[in-house]
Protein backbone atom coordinates (compact mmCIF):
# COMPACT_ATOMS: atom_id res chain seq x y z
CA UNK A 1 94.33 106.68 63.44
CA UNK A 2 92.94 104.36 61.08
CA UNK A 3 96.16 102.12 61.42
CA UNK A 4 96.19 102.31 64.95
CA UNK A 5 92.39 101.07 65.44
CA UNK A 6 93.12 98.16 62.79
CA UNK A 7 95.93 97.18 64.61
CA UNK A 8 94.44 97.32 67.64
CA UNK A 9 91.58 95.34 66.81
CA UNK A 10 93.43 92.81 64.99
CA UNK A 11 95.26 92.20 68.52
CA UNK A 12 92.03 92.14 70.62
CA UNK A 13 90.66 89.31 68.18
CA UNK A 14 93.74 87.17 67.83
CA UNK A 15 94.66 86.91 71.45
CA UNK A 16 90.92 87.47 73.36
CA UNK A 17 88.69 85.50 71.40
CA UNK A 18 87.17 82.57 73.29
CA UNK A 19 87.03 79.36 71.93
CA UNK A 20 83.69 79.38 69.90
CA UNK A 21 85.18 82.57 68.12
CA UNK A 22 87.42 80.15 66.74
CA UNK A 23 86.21 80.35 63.15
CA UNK A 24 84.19 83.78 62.85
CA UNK A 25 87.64 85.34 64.22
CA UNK A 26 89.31 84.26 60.82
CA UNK A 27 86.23 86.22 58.98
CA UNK A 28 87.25 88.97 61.43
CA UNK A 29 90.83 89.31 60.43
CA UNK A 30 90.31 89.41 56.82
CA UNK A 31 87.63 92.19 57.17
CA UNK A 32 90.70 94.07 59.86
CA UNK A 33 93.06 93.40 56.95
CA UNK A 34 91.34 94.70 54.20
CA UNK A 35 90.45 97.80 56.21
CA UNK A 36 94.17 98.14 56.85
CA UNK A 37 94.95 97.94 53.41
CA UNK A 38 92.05 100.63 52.58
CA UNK A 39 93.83 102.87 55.27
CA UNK A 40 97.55 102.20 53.84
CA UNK A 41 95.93 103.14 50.07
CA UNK A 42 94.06 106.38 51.85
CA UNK A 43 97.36 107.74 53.02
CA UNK A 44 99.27 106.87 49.95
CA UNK A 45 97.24 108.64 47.68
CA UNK A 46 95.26 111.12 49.83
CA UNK A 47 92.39 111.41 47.23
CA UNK A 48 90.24 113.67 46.65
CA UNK A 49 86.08 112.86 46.04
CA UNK A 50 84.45 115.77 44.33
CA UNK A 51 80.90 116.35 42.49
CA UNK A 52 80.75 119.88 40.52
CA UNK A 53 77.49 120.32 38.90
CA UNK A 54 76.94 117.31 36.86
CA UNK A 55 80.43 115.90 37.09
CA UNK A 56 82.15 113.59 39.47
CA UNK A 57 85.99 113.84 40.13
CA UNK A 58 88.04 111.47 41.95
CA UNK A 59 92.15 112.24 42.02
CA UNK A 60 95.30 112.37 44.12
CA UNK A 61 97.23 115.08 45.91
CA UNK A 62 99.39 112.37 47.81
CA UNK A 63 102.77 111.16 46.64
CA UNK A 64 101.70 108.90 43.89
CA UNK A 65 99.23 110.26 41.02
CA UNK A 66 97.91 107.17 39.43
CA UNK A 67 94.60 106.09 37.90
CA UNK A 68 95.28 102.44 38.40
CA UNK A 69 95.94 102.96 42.12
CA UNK A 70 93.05 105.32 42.46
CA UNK A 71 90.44 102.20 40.61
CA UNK A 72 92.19 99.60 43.57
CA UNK A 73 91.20 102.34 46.05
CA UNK A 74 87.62 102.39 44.42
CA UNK A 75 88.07 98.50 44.59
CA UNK A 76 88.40 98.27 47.88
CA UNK A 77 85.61 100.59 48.65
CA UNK A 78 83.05 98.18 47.08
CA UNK A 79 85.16 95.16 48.88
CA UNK A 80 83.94 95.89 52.12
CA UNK A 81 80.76 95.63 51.25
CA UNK A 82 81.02 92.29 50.07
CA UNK A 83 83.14 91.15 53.44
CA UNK A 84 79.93 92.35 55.29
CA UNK A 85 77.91 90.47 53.57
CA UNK A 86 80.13 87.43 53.78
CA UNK A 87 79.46 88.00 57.63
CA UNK A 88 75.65 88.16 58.03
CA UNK A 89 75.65 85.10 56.08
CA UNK A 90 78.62 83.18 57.93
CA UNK A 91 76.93 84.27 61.20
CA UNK A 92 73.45 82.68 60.12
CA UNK A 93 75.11 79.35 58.96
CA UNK A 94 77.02 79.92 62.62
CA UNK A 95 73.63 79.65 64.86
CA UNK A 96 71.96 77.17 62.57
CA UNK A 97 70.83 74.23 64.07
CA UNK A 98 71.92 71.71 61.09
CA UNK A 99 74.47 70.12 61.80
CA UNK A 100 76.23 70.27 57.77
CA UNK A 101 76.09 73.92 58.37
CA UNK A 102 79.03 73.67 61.03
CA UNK A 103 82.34 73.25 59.48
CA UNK A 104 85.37 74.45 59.94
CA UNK A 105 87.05 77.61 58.07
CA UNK A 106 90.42 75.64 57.15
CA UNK A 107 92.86 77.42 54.49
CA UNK A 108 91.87 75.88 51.50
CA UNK A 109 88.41 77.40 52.31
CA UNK A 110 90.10 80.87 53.24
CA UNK A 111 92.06 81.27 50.65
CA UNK A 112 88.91 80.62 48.24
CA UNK A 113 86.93 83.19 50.30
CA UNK A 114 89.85 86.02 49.95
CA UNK A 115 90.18 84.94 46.11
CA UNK A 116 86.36 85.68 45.78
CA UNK A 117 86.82 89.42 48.10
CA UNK A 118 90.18 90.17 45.83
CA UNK A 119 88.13 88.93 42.16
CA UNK A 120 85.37 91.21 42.54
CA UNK A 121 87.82 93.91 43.47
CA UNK A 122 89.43 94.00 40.91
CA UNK A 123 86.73 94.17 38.06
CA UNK A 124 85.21 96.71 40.38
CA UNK A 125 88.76 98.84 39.82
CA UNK A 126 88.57 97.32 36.15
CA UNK A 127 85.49 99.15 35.12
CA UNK A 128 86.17 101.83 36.54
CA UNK A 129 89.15 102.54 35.31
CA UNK A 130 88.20 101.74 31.74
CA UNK A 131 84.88 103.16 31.59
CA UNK A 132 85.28 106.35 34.18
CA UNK A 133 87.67 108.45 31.96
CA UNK A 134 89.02 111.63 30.81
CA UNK A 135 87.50 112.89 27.99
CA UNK A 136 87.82 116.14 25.55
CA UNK A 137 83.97 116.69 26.84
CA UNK A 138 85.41 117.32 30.47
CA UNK A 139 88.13 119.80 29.71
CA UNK A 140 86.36 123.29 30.15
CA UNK A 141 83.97 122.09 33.54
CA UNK A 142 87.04 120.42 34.96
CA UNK A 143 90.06 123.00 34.28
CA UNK A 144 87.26 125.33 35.60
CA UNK A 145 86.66 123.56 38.81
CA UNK A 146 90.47 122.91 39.57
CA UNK A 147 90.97 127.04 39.26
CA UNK A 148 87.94 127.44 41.66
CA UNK A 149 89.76 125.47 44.11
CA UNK A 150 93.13 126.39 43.08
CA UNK A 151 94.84 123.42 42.47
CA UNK A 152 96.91 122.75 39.02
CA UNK A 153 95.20 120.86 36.69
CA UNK A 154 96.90 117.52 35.89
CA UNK A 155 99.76 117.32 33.79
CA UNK A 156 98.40 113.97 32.53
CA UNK A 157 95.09 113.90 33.40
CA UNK A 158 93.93 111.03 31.32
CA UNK A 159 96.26 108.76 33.75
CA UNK A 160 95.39 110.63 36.76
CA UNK A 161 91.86 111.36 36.63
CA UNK A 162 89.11 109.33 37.69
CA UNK A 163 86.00 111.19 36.33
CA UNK A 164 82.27 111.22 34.95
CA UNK A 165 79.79 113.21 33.72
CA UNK A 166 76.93 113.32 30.99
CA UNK A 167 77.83 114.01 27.85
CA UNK A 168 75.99 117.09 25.70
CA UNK A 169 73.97 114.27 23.58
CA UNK A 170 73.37 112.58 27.18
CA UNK A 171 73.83 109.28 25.15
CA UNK A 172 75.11 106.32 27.74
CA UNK A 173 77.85 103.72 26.63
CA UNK A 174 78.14 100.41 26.29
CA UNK A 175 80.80 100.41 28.94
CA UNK A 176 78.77 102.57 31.88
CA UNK A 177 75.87 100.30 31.15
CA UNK A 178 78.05 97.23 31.92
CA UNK A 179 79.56 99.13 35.06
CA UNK A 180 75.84 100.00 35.83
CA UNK A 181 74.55 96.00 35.30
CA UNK A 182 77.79 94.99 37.31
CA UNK A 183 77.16 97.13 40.01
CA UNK A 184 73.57 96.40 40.55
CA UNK A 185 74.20 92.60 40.38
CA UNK A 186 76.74 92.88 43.27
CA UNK A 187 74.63 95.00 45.38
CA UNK A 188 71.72 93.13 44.82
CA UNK A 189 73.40 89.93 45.87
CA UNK A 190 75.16 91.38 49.00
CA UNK A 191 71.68 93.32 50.03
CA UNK A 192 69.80 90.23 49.35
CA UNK A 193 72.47 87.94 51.54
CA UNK A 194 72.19 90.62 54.33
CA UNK A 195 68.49 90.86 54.63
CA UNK A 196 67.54 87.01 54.38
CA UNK A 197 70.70 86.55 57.19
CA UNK A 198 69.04 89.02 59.34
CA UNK A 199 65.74 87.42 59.29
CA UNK A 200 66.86 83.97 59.98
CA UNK A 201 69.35 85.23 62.87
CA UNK A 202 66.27 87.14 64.27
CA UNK A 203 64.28 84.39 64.33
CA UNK A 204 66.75 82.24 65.74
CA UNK A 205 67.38 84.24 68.89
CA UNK A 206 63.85 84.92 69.66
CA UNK A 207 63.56 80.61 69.96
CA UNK A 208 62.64 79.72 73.34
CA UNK A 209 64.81 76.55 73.15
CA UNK A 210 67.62 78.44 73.12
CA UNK A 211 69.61 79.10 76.16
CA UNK A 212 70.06 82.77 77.61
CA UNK A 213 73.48 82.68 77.68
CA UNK A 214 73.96 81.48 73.84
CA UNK A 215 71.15 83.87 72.62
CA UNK A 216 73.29 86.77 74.64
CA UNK A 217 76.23 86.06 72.90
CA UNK A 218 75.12 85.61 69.44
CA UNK A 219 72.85 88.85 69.93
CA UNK A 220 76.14 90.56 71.01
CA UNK A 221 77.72 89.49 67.96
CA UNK A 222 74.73 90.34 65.62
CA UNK A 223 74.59 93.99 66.88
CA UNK A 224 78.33 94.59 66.15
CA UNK A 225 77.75 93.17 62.65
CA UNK A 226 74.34 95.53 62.05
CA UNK A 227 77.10 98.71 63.37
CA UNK A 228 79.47 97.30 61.16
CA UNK A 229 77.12 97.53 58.14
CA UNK A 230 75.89 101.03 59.29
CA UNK A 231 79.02 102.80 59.49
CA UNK A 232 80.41 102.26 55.63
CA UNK A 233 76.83 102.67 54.55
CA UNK A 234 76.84 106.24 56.12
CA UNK A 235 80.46 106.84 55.45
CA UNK A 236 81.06 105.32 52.05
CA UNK A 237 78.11 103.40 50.40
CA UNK A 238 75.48 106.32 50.66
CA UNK A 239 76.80 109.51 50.17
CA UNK A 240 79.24 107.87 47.14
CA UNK A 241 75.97 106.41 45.81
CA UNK A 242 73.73 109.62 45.76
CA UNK A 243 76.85 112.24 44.33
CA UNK A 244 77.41 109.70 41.08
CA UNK A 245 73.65 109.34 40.72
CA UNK A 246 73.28 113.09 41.18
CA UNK A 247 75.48 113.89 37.97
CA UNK A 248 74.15 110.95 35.45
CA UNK A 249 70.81 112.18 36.20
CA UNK A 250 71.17 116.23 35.99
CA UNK A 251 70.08 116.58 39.40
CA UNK A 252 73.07 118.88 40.91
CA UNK A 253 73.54 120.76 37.62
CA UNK A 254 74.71 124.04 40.14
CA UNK A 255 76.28 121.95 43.18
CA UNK A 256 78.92 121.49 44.04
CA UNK A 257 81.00 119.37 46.77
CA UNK A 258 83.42 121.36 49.28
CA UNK A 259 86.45 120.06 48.75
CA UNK A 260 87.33 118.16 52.30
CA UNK A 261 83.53 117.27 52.60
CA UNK A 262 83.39 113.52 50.67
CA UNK A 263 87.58 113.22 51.09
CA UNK A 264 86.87 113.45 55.36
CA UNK A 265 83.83 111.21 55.39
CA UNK A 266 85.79 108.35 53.44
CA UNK A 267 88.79 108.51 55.52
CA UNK A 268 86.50 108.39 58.85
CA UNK A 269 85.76 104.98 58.00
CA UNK A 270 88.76 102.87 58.63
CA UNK A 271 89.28 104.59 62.42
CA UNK A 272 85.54 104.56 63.31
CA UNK A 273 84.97 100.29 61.75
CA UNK A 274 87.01 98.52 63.68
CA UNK A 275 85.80 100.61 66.86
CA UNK A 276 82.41 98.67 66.13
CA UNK A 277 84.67 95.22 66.51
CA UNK A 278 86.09 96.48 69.96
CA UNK A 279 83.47 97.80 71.77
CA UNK A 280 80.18 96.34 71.09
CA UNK A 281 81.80 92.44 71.79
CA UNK A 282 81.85 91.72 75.10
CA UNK A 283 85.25 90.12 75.25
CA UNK A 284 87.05 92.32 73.39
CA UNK A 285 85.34 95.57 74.79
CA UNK A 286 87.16 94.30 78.65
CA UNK A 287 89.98 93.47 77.33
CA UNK A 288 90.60 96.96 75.65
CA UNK A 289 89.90 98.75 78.69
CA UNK A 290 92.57 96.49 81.03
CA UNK A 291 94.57 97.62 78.10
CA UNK A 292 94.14 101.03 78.55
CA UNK A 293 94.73 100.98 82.59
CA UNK A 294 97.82 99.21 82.05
């Protein structure tokens, strides 16, 4: 489903955009793509997201049982994030009224914008495939937890497993703290572009020099991109947040995750995203439904 409402919207925005979609449809096909690519690593792998007490699990029960793959798939998780951000701030510059702020989105520029979504990425993937690893610590609660569920514990579990949890001594290393740091600076960036993007689109549709028609098209667009930020932080962003947090800090020292619960929320969010795209922009939204008739 995920593919099919990718695809989908990937066709609506490369054949039914109108003119002055031009560039922001370009922004709109590398957030489509990446969300593909999300879906194509969701089916390959078919991971499983687990907290038990005060560890957190992450491995694969689909055709190919690799760490690596399993840190891209983390990867693209936090890329998303970043592409959303990317938007609120491209649709600011977008309805500014300096005229240096409208340029064009050639390749060259593209290409740097997709280096920057791929970069952070990958040390996203990096640290947490260096720093969120199997340890000798993790044996008893984790063979324990895989004959609760009954599934085989890994044959190679250092290579397979994607795990934390707080050590007896509940000392933190040098690594976490640097995945920690990393983390926060990325958020606090992307947050910080989002909020200050929101305020100046707000106040940019509520000027009375502005025409009804442009404010109703720009407002259409800034709803789908608030949706668009509202469904990963519901789906992904959130509950991921609070069930690593839980562990580190001893606060779910007895709970524990079914195991379909965190698996079905992440996969929701490649089908439901793109629906945001299709339906809540005008354009699109009528052409999907002639679609549908025909």
């Amino acid at each position: 489903m995920g593919i099919v409402s990718n695809l989908i919207a990937l066709y609506l925005v490369h054949s039914k955009s109108r003119k002055n979609l031009t560039q922001y449809k370009k922004l709109l096909s590398i957030f489509l793509i990446a969300d593909l690519f999300y879906t194509l690593l969701q089916d390959l792998l078919k991971p499983k997201i687990i907290v038990s007490g005060q560890l957190f699990l992450l491995f694969s029960l689909g055709s190919m049982n690799s760490k690596a793959l399993l840190s891209i798939y983390c990867g693209c998780v936090s890329m998303s994030f970043v592409i959303i951000s990317f938007n609120f701030v491209f649709r600011a510059i977008a309805i500014s009224d300096k005229e240096y702020c409208h340029s064009n989105l050639n390749w060259k520029k593209l290409t740097i914008i997709v280096m920057i979504f791929i970069f952070q990425s990958l040390v996203w993937g990096a640290l947490t495939h260096i720093n969120f690893t199997y340890e000798n610590s993790y044996k008893i609660p984790t063979r324990k937890y895989f004959a609760s569920i009954n599934y085989e514990f890994p044959d190679d579990p250092l290579n397979e497993l994607i795990i934390f949890g707080v050590n007896q001594s509940k000392s933190i290393s040098t690594g976490i703290i640097i995945t920690i740091v990393y983390v926060e600076t990325i958020v606090g960036v992307c947050v910080t572009g989002i909020i200050g993007s929101s305020i100046f689109i707000v106040k940019r549709l509520s000027s009375n020099t502005l025409s009804s028609t442009w404010r109703r098209f720009h407002k259409q667009l800034f709803i789908s991109l608030i949706v668009q930020l509202m469904i990963p932080c519901f789906l992904l962003y959130i509950p991921c947040s609070l069930f690593v947090v839980m562990p580190f800090f001893g606060f779910a020292s007895s709970y524990t995750t079914p195991p379909w619960l965190l698996t079905t929320v992440f996969s929701l969010y490649p089908i439901v995203d793109p629906l945001a795209i299709i339906f809540l922009i005008g354009d699109y939204r009528i052409a999907f439904v002639q679609l549908i008739r025909k």
